[in-house]
N, C-alpha and C. Protein backbone atom coordinates (compact mmCIF):
# COMPACT_ATOMS: atom_id res chain seq x y z
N UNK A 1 -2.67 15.47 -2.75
CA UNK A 1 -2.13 14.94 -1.51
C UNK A 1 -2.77 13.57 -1.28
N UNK A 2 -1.82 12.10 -0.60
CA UNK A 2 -2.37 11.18 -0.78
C UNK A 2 -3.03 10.78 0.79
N UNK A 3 -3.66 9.98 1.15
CA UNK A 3 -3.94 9.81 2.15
C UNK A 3 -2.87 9.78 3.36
N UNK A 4 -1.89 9.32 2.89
CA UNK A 4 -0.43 9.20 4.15
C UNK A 4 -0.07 10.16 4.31
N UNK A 5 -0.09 11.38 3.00
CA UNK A 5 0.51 12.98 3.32
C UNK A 5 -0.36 13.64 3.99
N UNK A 6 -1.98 13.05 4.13
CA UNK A 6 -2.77 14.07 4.49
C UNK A 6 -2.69 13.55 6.43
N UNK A 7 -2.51 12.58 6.34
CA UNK A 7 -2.17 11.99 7.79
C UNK A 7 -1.02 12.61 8.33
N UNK A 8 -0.03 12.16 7.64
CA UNK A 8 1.23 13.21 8.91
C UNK A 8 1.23 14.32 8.55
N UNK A 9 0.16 15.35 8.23
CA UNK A 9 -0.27 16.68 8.00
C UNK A 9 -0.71 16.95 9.54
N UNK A 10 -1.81 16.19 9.35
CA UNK A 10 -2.87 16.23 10.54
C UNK A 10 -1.80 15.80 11.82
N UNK A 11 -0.97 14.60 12.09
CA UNK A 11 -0.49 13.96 12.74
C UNK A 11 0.58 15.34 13.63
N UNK A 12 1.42 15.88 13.09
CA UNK A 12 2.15 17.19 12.70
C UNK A 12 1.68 17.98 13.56
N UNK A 13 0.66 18.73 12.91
CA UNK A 13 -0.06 19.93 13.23
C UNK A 13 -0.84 19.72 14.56
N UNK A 14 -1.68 18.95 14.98
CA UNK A 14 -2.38 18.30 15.55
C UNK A 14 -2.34 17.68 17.07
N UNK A 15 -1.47 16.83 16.90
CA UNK A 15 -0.68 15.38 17.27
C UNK A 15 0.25 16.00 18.40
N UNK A 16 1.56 16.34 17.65
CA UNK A 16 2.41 17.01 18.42
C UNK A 16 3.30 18.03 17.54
N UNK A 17 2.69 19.17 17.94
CA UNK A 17 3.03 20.43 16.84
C UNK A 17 4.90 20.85 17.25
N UNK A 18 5.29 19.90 17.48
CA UNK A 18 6.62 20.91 17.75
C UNK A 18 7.51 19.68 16.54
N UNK A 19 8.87 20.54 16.32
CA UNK A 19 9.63 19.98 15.24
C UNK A 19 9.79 18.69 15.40
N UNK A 20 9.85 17.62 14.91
CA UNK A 20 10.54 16.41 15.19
C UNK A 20 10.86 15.52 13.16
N UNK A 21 12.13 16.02 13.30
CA UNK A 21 12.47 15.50 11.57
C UNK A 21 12.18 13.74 11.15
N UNK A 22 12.10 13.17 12.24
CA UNK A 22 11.89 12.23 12.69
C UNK A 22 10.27 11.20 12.81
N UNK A 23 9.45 11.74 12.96
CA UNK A 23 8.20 11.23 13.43
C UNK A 23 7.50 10.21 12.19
N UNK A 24 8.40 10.44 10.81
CA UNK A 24 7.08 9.48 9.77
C UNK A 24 8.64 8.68 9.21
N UNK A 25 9.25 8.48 9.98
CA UNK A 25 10.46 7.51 9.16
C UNK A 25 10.04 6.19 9.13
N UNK A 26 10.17 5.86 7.93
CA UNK A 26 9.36 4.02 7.52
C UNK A 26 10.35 3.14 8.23
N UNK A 27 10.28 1.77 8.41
CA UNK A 27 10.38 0.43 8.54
C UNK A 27 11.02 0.06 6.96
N UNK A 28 11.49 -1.01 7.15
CA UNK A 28 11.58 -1.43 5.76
C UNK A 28 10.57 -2.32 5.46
N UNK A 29 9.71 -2.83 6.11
CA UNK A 29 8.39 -3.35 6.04
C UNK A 29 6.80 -1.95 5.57
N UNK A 30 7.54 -0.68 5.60
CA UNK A 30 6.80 0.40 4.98
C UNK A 30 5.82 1.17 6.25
N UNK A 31 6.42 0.53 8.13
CA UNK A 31 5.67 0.67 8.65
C UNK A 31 6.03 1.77 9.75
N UNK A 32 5.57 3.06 10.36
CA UNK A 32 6.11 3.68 10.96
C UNK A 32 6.87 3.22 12.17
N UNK A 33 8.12 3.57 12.43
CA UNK A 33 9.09 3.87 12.94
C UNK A 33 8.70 3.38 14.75
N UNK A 34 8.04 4.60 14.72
CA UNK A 34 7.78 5.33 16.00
C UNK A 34 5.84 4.59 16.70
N UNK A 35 5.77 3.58 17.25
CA UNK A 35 4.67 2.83 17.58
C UNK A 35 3.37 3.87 17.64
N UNK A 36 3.91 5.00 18.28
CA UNK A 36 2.62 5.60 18.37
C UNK A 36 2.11 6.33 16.92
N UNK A 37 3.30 6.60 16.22
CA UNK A 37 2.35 6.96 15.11
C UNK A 37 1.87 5.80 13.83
N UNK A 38 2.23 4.66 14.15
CA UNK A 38 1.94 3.63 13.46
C UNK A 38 0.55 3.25 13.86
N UNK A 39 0.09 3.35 15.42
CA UNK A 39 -0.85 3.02 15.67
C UNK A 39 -2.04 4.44 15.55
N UNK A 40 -1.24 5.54 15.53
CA UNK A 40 -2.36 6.57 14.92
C UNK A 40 -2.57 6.35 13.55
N UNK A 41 -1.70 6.07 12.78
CA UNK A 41 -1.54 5.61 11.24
C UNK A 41 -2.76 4.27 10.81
N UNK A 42 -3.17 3.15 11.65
CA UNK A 42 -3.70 2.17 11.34
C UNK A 42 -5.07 2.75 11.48
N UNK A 43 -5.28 3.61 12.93
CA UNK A 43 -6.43 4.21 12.82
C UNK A 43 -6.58 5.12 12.00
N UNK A 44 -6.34 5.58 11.61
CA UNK A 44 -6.63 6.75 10.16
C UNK A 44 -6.94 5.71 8.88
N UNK A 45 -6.69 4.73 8.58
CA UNK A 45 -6.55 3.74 7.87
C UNK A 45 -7.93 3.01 8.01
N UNK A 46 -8.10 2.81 9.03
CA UNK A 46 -9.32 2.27 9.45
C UNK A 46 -10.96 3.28 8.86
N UNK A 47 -10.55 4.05 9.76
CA UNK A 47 -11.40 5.22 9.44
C UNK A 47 -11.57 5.70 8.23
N UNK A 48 -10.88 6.28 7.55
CA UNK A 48 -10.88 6.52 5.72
C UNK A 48 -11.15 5.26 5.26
N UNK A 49 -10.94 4.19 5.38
CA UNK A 49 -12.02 2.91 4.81
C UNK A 49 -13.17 2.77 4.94
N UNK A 50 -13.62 3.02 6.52
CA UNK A 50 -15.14 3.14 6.61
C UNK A 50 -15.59 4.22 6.21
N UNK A 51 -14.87 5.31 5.95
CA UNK A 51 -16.08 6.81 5.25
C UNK A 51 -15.92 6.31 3.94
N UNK A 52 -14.97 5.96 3.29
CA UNK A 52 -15.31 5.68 1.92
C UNK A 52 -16.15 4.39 1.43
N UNK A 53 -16.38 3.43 2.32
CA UNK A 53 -17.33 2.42 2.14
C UNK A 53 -18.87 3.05 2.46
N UNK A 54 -18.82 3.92 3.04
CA UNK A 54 -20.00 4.41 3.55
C UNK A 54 -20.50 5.62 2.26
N UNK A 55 -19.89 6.37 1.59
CA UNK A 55 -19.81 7.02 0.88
C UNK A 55 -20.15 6.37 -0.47
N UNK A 56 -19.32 4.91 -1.12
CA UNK A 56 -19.97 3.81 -1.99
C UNK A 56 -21.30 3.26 -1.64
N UNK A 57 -22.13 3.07 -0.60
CA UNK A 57 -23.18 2.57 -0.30
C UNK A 57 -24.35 3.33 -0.09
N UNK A 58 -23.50 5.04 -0.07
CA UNK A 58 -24.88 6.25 -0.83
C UNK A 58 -24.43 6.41 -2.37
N UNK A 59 -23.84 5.92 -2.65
CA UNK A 59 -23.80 6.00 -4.81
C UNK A 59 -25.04 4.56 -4.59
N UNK A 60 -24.80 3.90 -4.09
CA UNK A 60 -25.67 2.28 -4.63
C UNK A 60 -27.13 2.97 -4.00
N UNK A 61 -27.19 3.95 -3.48
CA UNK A 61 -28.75 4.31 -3.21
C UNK A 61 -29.21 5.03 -3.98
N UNK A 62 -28.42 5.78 -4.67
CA UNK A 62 -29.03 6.49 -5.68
C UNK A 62 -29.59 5.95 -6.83
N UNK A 63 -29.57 4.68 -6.93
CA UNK A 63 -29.81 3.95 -7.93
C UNK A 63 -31.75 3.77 -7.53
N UNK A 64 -32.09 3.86 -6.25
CA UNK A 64 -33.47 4.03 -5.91
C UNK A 64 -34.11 5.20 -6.26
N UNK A 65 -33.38 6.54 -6.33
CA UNK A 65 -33.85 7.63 -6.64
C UNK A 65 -34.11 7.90 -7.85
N UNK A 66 -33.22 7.59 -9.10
CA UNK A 66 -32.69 7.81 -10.40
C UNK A 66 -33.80 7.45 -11.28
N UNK A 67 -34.78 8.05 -11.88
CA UNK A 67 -35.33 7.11 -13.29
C UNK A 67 -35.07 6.90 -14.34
N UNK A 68 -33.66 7.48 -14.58
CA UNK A 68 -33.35 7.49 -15.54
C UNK A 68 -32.64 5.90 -16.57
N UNK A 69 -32.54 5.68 -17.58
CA UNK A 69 -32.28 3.98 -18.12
C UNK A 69 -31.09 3.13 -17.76
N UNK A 70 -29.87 4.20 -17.57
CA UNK A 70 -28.73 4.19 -17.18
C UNK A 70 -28.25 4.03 -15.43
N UNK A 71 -29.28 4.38 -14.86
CA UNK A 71 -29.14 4.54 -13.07
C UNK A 71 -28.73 3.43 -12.77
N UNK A 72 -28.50 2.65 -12.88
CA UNK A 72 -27.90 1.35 -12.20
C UNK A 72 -26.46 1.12 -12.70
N UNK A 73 -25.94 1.77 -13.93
CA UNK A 73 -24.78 1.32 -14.09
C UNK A 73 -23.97 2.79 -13.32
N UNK A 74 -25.23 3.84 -13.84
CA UNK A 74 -24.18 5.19 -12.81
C UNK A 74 -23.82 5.34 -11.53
N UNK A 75 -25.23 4.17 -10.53
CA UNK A 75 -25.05 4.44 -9.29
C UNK A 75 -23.68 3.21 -8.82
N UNK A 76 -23.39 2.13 -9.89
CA UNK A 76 -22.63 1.36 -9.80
C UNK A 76 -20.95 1.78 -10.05
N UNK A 77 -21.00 2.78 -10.88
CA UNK A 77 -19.66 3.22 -10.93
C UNK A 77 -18.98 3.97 -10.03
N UNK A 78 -19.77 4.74 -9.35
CA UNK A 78 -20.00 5.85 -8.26
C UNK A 78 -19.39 5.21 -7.47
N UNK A 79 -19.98 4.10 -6.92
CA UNK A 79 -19.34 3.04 -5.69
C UNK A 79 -18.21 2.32 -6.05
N UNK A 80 -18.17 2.14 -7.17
CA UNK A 80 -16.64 1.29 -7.79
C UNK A 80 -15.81 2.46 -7.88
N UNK A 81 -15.76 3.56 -8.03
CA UNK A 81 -14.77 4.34 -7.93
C UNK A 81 -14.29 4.89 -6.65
N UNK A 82 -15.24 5.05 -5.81
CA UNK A 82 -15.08 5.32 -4.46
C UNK A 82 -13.81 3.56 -3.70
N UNK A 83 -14.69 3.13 -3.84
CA UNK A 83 -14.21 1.94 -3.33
C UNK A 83 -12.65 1.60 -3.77
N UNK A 84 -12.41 1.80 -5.14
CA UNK A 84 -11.12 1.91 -5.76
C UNK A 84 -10.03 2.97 -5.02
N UNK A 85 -10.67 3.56 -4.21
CA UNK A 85 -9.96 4.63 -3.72
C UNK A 85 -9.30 4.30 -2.19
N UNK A 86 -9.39 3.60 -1.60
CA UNK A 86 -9.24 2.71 -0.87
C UNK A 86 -7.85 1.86 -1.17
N UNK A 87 -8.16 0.83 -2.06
CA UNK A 87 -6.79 0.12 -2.81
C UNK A 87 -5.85 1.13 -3.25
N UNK A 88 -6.06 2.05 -4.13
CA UNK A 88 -5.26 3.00 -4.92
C UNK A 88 -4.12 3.75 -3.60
N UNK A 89 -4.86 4.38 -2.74
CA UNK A 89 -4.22 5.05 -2.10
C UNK A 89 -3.53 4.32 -0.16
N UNK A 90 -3.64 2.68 -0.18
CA UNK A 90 -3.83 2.14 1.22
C UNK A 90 -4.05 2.61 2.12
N UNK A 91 -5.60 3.72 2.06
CA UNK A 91 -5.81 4.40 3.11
C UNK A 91 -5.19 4.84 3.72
């Protein structure tokens, strides 16, 4: 599930649990429809950027813990993959 499915999951269930076939229909600019869930949408966006930046910047600490010869390129990938996750999925 990608970050947008896991949003109008939550959004759905959550948000306003009653039927509406309607609530995640795109823009042709890719942007929700309906203002309020565009603007719940930017904040979710927001938020899953900062846990995953925050999440890359405990891989770059582990590079203090590690003695091993390799710790700097492992604690470096850790955060480059996290961080990649971000672009990959537009929050």
């Amino acid at each position: 599930m990608n970050t947008r499915e896991s949003f109008e999951e939550w959004y759905e269930v959550d948000c306003y649990p009653c039927e509406h076939s309607n609530w995640f229909r795109l823009d042709s600019d890719g942007d929700y429809e309906f203002e309020e869930v565009q603007s719940a949408w930017r904040t979710w966006q927001a938020a899953t950027a900062a846990a995953l930046e925050r999440a890359a910047e405990v891989c770059e600490t582990i590079l203090d813990e590690l003695s091993f010869a390799n710790a700097y390129e492992c604690s470096n990938e850790c955060a480059e993959a996290i961080r990649a996750l971000k672009d990959a999925d537009t929050c």
